[in-house]
N, C-alpha and C. Protein backbone atom coordinates (compact mmCIF):
# COMPACT_ATOMS: atom_id res chain seq x y z
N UNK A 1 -3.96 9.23 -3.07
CA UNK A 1 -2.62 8.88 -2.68
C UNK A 1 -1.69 8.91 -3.90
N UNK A 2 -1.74 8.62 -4.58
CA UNK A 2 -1.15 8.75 -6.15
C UNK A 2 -1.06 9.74 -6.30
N UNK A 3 -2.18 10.66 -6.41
CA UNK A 3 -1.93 11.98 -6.74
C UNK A 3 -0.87 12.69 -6.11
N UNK A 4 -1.21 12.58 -4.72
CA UNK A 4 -0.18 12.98 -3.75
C UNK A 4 1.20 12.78 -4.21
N UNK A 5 1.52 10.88 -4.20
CA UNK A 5 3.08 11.32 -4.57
C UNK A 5 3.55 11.55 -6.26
N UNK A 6 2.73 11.93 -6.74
CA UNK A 6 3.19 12.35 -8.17
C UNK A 6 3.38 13.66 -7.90
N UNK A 7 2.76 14.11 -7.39
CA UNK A 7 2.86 15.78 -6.98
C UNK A 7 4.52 15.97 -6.16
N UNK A 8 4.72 14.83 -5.23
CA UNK A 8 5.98 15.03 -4.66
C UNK A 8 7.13 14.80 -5.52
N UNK A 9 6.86 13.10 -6.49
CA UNK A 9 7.87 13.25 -7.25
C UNK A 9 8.32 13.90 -8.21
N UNK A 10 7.46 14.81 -8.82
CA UNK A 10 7.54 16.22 -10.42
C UNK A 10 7.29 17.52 -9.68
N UNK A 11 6.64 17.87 -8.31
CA UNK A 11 6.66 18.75 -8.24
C UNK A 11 5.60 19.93 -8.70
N UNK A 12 4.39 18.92 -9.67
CA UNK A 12 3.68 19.56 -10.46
C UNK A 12 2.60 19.06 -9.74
N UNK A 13 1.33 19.50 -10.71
CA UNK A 13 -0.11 19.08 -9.98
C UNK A 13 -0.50 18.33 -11.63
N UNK A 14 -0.36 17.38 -11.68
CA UNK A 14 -1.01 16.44 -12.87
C UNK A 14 -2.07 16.10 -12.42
N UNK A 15 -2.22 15.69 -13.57
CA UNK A 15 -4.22 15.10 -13.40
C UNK A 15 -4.06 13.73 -14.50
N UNK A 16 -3.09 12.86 -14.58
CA UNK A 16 -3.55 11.56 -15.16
C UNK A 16 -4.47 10.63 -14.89
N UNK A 17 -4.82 10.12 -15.99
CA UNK A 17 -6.15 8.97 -15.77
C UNK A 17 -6.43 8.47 -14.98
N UNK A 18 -7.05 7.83 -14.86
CA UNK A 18 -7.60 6.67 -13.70
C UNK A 18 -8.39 6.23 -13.99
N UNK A 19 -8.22 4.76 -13.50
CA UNK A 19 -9.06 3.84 -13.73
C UNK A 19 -9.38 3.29 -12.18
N UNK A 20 -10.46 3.03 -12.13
CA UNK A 20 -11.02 2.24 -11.16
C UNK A 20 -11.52 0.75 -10.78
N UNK A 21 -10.75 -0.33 -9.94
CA UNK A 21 -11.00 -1.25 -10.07
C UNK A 21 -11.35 -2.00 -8.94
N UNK A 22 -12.36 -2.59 -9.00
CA UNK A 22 -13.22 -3.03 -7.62
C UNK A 22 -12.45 -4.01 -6.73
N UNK A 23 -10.92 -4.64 -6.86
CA UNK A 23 -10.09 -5.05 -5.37
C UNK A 23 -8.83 -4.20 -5.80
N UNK A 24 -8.24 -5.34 -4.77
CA UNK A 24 -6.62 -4.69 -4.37
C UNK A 24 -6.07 -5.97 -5.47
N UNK A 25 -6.42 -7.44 -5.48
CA UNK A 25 -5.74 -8.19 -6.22
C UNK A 25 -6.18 -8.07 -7.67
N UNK A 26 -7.37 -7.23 -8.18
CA UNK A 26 -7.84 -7.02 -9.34
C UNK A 26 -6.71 -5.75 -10.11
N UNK A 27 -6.85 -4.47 -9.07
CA UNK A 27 -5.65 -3.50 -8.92
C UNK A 27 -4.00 -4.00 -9.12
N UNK A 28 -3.96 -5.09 -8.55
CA UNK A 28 -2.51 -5.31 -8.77
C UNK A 28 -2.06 -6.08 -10.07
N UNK A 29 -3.26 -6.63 -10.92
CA UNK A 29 -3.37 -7.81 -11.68
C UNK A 29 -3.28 -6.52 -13.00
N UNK A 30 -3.59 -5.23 -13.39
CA UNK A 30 -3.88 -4.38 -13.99
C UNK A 30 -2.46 -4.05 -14.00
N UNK A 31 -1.94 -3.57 -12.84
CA UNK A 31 -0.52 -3.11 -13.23
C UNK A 31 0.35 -4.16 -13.44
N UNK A 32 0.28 -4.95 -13.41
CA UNK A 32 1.25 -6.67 -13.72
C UNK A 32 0.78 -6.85 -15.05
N UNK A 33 -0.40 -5.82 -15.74
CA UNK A 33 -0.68 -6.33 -17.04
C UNK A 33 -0.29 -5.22 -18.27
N UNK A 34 0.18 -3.68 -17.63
CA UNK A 34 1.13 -2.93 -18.16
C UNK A 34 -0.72 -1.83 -18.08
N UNK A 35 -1.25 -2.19 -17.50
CA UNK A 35 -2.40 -0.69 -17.61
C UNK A 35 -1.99 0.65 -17.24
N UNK A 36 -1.10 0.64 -16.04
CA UNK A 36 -0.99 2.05 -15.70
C UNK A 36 0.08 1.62 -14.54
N UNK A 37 0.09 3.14 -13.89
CA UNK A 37 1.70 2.64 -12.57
C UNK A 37 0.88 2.98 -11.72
N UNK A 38 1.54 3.05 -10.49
CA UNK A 38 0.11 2.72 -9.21
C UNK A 38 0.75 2.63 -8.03
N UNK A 39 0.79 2.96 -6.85
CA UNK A 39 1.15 2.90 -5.69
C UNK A 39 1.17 1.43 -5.30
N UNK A 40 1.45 0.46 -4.70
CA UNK A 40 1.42 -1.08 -4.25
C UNK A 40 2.09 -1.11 -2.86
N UNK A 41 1.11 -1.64 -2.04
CA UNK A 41 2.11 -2.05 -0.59
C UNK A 41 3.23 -2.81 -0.89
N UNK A 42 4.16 -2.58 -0.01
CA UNK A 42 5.93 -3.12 -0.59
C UNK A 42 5.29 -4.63 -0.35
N UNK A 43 5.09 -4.96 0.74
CA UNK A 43 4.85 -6.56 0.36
C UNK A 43 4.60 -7.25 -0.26
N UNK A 44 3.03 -6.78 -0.82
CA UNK A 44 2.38 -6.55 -2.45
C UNK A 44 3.20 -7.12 -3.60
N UNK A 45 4.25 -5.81 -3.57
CA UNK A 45 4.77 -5.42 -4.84
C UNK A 45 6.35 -6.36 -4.73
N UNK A 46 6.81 -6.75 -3.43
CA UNK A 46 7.81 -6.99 -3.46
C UNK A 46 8.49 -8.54 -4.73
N UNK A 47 7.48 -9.53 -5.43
CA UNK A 47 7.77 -10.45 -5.87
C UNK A 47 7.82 -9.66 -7.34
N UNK A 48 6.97 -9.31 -7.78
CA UNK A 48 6.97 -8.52 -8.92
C UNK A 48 7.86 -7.61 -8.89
N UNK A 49 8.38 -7.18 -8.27
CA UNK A 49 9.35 -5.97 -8.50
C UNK A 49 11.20 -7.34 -8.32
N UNK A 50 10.84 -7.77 -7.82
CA UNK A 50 12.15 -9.17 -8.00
C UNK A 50 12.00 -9.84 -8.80
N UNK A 51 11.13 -10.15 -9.34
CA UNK A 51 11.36 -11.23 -10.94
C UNK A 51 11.38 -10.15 -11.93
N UNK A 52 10.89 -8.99 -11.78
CA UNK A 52 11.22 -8.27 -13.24
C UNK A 52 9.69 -7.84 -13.49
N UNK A 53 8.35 -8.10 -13.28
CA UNK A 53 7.39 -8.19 -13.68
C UNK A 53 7.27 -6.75 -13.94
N UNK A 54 7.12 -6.09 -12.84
CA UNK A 54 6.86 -4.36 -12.12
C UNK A 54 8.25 -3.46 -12.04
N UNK A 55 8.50 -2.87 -12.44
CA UNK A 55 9.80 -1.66 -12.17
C UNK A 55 9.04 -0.48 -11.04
N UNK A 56 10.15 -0.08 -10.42
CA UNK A 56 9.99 1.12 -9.48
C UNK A 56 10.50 1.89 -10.32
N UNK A 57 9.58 2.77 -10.65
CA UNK A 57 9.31 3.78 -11.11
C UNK A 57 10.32 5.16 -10.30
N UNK A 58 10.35 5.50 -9.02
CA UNK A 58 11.26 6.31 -8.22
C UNK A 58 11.78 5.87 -7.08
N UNK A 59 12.92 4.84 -7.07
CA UNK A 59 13.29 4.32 -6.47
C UNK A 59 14.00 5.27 -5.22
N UNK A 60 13.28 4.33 -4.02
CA UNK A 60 13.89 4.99 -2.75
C UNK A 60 12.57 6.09 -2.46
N UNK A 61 12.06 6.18 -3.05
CA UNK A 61 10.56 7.20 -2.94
C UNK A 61 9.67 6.67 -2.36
N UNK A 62 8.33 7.04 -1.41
CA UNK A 62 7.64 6.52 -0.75
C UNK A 62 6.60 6.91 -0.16
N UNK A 63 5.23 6.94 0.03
CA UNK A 63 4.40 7.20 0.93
C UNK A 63 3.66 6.66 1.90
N UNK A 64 3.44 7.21 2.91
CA UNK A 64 3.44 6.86 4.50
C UNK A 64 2.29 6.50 5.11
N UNK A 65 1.39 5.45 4.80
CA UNK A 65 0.02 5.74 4.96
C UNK A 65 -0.20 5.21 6.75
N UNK A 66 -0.94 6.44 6.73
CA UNK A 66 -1.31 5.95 8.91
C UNK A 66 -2.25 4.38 8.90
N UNK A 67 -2.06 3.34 9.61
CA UNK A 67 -3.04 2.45 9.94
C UNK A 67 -3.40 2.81 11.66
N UNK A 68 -4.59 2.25 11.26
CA UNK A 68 -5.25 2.40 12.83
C UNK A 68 -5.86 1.42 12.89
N UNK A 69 -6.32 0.96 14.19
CA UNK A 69 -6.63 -0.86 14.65
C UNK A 69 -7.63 -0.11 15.56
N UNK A 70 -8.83 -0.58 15.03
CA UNK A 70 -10.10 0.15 15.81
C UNK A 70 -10.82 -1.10 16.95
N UNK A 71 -11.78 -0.87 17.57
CA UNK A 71 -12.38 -2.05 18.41
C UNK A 71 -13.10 -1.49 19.32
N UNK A 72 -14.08 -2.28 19.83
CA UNK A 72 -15.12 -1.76 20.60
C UNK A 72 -14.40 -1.62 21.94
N UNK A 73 -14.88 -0.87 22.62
CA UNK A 73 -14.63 -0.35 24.33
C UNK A 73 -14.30 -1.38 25.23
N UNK A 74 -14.18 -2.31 25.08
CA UNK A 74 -14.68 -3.78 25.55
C UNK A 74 -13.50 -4.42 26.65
N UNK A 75 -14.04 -5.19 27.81
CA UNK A 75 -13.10 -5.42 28.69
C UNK A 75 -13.00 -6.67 28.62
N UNK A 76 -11.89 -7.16 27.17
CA UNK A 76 -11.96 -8.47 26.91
C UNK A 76 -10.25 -9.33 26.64
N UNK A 77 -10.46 -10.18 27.62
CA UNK A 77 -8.72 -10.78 27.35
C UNK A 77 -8.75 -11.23 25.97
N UNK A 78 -9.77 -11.86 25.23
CA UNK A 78 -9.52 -11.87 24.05
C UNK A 78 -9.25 -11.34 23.03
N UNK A 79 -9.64 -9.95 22.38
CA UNK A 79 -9.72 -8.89 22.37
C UNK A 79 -8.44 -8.31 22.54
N UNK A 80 -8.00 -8.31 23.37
CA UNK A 80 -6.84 -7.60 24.07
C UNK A 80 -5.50 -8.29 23.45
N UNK A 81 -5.64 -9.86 23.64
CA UNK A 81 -4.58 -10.69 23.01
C UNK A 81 -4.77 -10.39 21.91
N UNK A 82 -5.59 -9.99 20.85
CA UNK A 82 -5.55 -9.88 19.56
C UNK A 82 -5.40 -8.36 19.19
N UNK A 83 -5.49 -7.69 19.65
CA UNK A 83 -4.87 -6.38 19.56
C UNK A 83 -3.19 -6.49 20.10
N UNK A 84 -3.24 -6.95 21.26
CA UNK A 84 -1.61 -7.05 21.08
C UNK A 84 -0.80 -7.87 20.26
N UNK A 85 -1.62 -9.13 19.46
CA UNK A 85 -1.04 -9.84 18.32
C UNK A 85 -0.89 -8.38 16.91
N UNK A 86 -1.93 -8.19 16.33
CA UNK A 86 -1.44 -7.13 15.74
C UNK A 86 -0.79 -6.12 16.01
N UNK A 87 -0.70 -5.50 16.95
CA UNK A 87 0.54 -4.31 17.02
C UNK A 87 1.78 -5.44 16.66
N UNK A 88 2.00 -6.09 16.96
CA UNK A 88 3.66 -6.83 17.17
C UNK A 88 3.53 -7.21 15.96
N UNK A 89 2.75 -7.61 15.12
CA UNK A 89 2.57 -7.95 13.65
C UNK A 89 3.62 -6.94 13.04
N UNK A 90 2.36 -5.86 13.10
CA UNK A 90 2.80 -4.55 12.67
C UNK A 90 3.58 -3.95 12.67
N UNK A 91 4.47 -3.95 13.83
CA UNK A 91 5.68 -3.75 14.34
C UNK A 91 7.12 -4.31 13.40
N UNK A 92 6.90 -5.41 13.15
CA UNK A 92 7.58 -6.03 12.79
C UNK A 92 7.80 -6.04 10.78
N UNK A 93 6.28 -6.40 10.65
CA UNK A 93 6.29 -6.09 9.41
C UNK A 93 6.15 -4.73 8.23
N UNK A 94 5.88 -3.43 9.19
CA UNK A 94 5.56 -2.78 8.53
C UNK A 94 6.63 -1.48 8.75
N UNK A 95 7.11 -0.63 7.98
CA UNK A 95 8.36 0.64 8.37
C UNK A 95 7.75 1.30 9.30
């Protein structure tokens, strides 16, 4: 995914580093510590990018990642209420 939008924002095919780090809050703790720049869900990123911590790098730039809400075949009101709790989540919170 990085790769991807670096390619959109230069236009080029770079190949910068990478590092690999075993979470998402380990990942975010790396770029809050000046290691490298990095894709971040806006929610994520949104406190750090308001106190100053994180800069956007190409502001107004963005990539689109598909979510999908998987679940067994199942003929269950429970189930069902909780799939319709997340869509409306989702709905709401996500572009």
């Amino acid at each position: 995914m990085q790769h991807r939008f670096l390619r959109a924002v230069t236009g080029r095919d770079l190949d910068p580093p990478v590092h690999h780090l075993p979470s998402v809050p380990a990942f975010g703790e790396a770029v809050r510590r000046g290691i490298g720049w990095s894709l971040v869900p806006e929610q994520l990123a949104a406190a750090d990018l308001a106190d100053g911590t994180c800069v956007d790098l190409a502001p107004g730039r963005y990539v689109d990642v598909p979510l999908y809400w998987q679940h067994w075949r199942l003929d269950s009101t429970v189930l069902g209420a909780l799939t319709a709790a997340v869509r409306a989540e989702a709905a709401t919170a996500l572009r």
